[in-house]
N, C-alpha and C. Protein backbone atom coordinates (compact mmCIF):
# COMPACT_ATOMS: atom_id res chain seq x y z
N UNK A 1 15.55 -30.93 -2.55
CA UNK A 1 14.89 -31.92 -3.35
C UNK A 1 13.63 -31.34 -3.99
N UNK A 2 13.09 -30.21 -3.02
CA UNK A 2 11.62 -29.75 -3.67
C UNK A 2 11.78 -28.94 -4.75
N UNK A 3 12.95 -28.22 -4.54
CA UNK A 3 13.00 -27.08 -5.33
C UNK A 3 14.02 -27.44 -6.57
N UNK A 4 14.69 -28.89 -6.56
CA UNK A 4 15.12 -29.26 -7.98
C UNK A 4 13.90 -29.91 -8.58
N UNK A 5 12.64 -30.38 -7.94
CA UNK A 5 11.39 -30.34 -8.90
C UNK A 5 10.62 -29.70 -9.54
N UNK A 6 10.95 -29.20 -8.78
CA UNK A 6 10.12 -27.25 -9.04
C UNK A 6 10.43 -27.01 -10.66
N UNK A 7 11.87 -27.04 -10.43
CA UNK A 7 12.70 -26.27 -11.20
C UNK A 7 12.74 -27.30 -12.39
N UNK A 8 12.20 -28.48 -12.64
CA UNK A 8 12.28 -29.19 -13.61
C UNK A 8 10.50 -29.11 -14.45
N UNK A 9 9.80 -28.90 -13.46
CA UNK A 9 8.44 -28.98 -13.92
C UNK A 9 8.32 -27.74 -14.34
N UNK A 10 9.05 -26.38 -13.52
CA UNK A 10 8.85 -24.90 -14.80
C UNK A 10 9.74 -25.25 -16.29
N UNK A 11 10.97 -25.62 -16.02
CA UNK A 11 11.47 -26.53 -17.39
C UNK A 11 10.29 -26.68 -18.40
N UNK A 12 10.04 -27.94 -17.71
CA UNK A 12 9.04 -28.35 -19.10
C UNK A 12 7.92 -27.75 -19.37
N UNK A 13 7.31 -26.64 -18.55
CA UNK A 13 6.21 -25.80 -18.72
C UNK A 13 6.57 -25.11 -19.44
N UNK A 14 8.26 -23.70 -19.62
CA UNK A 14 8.37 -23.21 -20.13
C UNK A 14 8.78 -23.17 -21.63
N UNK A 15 9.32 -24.60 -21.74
CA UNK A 15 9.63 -25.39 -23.34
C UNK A 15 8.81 -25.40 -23.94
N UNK A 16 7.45 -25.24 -24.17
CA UNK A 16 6.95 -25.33 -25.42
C UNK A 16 6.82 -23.68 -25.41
N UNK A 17 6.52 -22.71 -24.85
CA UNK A 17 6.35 -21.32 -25.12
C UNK A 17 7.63 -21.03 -25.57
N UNK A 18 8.47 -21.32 -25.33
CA UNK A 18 9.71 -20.85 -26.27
C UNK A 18 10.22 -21.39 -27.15
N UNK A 19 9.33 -22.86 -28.05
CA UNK A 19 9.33 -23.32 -28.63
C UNK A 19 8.42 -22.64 -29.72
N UNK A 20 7.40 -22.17 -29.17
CA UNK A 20 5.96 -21.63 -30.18
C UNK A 20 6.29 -20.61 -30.42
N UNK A 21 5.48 -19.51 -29.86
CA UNK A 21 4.94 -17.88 -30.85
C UNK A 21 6.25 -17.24 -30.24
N UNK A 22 6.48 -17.29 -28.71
CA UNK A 22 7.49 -16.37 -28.21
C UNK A 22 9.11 -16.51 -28.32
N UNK A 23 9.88 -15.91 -28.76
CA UNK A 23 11.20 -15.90 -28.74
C UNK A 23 11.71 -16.19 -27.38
N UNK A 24 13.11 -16.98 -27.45
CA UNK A 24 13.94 -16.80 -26.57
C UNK A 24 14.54 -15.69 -26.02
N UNK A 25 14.77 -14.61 -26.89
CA UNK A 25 15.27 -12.86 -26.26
C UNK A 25 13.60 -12.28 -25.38
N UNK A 26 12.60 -12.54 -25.93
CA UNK A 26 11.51 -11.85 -25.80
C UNK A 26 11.46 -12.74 -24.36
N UNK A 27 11.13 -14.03 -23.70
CA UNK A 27 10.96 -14.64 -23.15
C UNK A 27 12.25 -13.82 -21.82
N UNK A 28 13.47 -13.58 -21.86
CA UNK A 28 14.70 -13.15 -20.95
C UNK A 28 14.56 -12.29 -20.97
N UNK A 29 14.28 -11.53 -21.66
CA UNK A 29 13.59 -9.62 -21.21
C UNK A 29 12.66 -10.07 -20.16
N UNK A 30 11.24 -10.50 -20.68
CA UNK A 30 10.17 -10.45 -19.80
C UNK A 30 10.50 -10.64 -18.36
N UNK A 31 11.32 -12.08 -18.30
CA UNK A 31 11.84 -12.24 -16.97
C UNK A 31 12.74 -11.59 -16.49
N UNK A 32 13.22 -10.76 -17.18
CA UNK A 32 14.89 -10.19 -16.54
C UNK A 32 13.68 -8.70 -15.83
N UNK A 33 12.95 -8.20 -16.12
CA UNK A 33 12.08 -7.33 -15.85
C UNK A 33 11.22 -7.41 -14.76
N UNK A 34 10.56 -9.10 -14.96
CA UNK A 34 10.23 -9.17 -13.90
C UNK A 34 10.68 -9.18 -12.44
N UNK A 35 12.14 -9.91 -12.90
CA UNK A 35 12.76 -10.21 -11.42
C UNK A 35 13.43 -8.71 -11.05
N UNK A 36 13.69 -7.42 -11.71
CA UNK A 36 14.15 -6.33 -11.33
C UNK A 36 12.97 -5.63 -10.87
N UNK A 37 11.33 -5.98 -11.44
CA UNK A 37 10.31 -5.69 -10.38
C UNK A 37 10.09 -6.19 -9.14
N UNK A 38 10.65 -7.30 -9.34
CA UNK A 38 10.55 -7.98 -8.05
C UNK A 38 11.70 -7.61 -6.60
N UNK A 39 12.79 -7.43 -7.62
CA UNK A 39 13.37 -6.73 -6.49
C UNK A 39 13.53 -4.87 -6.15
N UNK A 40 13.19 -4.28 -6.74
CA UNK A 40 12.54 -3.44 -6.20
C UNK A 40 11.38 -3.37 -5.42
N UNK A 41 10.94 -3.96 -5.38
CA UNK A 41 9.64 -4.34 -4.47
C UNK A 41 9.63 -4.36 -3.46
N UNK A 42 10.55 -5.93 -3.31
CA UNK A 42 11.32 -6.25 -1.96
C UNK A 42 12.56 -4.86 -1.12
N UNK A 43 13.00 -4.28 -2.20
CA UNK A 43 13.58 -3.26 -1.13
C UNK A 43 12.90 -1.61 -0.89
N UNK A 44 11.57 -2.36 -1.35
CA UNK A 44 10.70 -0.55 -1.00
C UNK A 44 9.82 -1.41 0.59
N UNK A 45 9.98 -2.47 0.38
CA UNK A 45 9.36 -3.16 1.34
C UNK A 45 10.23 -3.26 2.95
N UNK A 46 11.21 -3.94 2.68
CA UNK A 46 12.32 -3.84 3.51
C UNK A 46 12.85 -2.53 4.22
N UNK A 47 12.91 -1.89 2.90
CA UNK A 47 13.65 -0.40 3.26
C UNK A 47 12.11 0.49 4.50
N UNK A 48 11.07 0.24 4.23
CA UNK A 48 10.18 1.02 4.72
C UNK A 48 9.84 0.68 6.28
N UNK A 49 10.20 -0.89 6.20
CA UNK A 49 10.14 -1.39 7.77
C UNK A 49 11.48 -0.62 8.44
N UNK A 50 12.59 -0.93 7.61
CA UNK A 50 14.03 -0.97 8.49
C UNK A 50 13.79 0.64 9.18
N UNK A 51 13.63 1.35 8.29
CA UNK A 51 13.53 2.74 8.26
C UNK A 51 12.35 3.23 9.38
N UNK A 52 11.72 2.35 9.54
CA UNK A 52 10.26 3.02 10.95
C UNK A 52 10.96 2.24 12.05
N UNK A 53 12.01 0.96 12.13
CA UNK A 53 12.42 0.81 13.30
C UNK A 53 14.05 0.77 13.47
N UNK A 54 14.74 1.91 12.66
CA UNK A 54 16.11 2.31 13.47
C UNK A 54 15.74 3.19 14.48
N UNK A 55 15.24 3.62 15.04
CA UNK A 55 15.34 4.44 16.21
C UNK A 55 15.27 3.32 17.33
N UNK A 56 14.50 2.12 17.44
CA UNK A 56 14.16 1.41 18.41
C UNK A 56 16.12 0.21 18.25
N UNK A 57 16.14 0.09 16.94
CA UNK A 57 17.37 -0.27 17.31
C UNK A 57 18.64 0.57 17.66
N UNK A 58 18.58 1.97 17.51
CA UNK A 58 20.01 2.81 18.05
C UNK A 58 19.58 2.40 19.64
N UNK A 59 18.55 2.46 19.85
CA UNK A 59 18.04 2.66 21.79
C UNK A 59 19.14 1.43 22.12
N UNK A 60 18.46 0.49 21.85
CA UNK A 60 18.86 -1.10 22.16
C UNK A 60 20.60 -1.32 22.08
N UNK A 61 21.15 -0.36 20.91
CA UNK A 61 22.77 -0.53 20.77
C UNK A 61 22.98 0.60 21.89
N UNK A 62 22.08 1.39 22.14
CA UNK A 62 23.24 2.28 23.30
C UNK A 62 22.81 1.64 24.97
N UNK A 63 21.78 0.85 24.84
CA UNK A 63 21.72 0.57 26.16
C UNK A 63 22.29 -0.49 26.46
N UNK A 64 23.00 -1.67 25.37
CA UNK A 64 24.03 -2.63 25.54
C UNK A 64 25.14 -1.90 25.85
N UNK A 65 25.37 -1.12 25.23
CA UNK A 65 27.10 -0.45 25.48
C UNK A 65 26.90 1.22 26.43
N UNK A 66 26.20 0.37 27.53
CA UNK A 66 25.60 1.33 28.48
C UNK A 66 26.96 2.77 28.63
N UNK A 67 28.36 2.50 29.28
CA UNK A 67 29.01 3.14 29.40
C UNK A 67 29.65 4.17 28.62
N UNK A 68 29.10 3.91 27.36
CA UNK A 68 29.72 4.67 25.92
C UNK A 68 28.54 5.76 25.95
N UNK A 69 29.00 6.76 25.55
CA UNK A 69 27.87 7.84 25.23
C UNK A 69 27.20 7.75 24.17
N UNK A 70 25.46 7.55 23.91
CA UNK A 70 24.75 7.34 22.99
C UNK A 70 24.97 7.75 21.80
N UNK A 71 25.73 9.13 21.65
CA UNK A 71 25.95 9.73 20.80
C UNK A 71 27.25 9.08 19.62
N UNK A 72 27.96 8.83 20.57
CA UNK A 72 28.98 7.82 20.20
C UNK A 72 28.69 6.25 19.67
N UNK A 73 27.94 5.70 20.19
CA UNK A 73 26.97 3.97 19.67
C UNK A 73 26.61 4.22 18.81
N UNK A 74 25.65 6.04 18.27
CA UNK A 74 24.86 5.98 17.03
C UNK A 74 26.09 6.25 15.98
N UNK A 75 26.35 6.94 16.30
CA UNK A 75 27.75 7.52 14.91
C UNK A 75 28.51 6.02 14.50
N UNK A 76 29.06 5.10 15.46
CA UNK A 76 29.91 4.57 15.26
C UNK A 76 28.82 3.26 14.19
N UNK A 77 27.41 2.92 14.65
CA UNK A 77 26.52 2.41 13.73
C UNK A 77 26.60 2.76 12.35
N UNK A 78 26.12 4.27 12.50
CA UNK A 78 25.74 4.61 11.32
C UNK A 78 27.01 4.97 10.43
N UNK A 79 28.13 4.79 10.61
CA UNK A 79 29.55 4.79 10.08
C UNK A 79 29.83 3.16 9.33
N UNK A 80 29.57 2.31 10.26
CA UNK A 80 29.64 0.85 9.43
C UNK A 80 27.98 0.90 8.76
N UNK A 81 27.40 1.28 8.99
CA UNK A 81 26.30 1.08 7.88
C UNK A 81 26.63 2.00 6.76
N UNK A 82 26.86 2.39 6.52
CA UNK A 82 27.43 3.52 5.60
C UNK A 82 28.19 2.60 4.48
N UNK A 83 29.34 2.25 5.94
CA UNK A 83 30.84 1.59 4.79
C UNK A 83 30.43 0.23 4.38
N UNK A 84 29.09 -0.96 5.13
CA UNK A 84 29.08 -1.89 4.25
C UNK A 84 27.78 -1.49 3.24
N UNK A 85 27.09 0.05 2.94
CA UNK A 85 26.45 0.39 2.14
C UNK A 85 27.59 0.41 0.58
N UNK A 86 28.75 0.92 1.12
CA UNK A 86 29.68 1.58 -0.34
C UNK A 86 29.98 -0.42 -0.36
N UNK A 87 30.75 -1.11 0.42
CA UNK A 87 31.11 -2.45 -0.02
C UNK A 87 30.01 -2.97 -1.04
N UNK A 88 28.58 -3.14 -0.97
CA UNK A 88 27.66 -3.42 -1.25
C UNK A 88 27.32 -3.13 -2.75
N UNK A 89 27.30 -1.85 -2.60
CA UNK A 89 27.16 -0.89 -4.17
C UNK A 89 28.56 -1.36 -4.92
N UNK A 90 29.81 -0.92 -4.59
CA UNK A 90 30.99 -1.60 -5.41
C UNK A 90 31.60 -2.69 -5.22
């Protein structure tokens, strides 16, 4: 409910600027730019946490699957992270 108000009050905020000086193409660049800054952002952000705590999560997957050799928990991880990396990309 909040966020179909939201989304009606940027509406009418953004109607007269694309009514006045700025174009409609000029206006979908700006934003199409912004939101590809924005998500780069979010995955230099993400990526920098995930990346300082895989080691604390391989520990945690080999000490659940205590009987499996560690070596074996990490490979078999980093094998499905891999393959839902390629699902992801194509």
């Amino acid at each position: 409910m909040l966020a179909q108000f939201i989304g009606i009050m940027g509406g009418m905020a953004v109607s007269p600027v694309l009514a006045g000086s700025l174009g409609i193409k000029a206006m979908l660049i700006w934003y199409g730019m912004l939101a590809f800054a924005l998500l780069l952002l979010a995955g230099a952000i993400l990526g920098f946490f995930q990346l300082g705590l895989a080691p604390i999560f391989m520990e945690v997957a080999s000490d659940v699957c205590k009987p499996a050799p560690e070596a074996t928990t990490q490979g078999v991880l980093w094998m499905f992270g891999q393959g839902i990396s390629v699902l992801f990309i194509f």
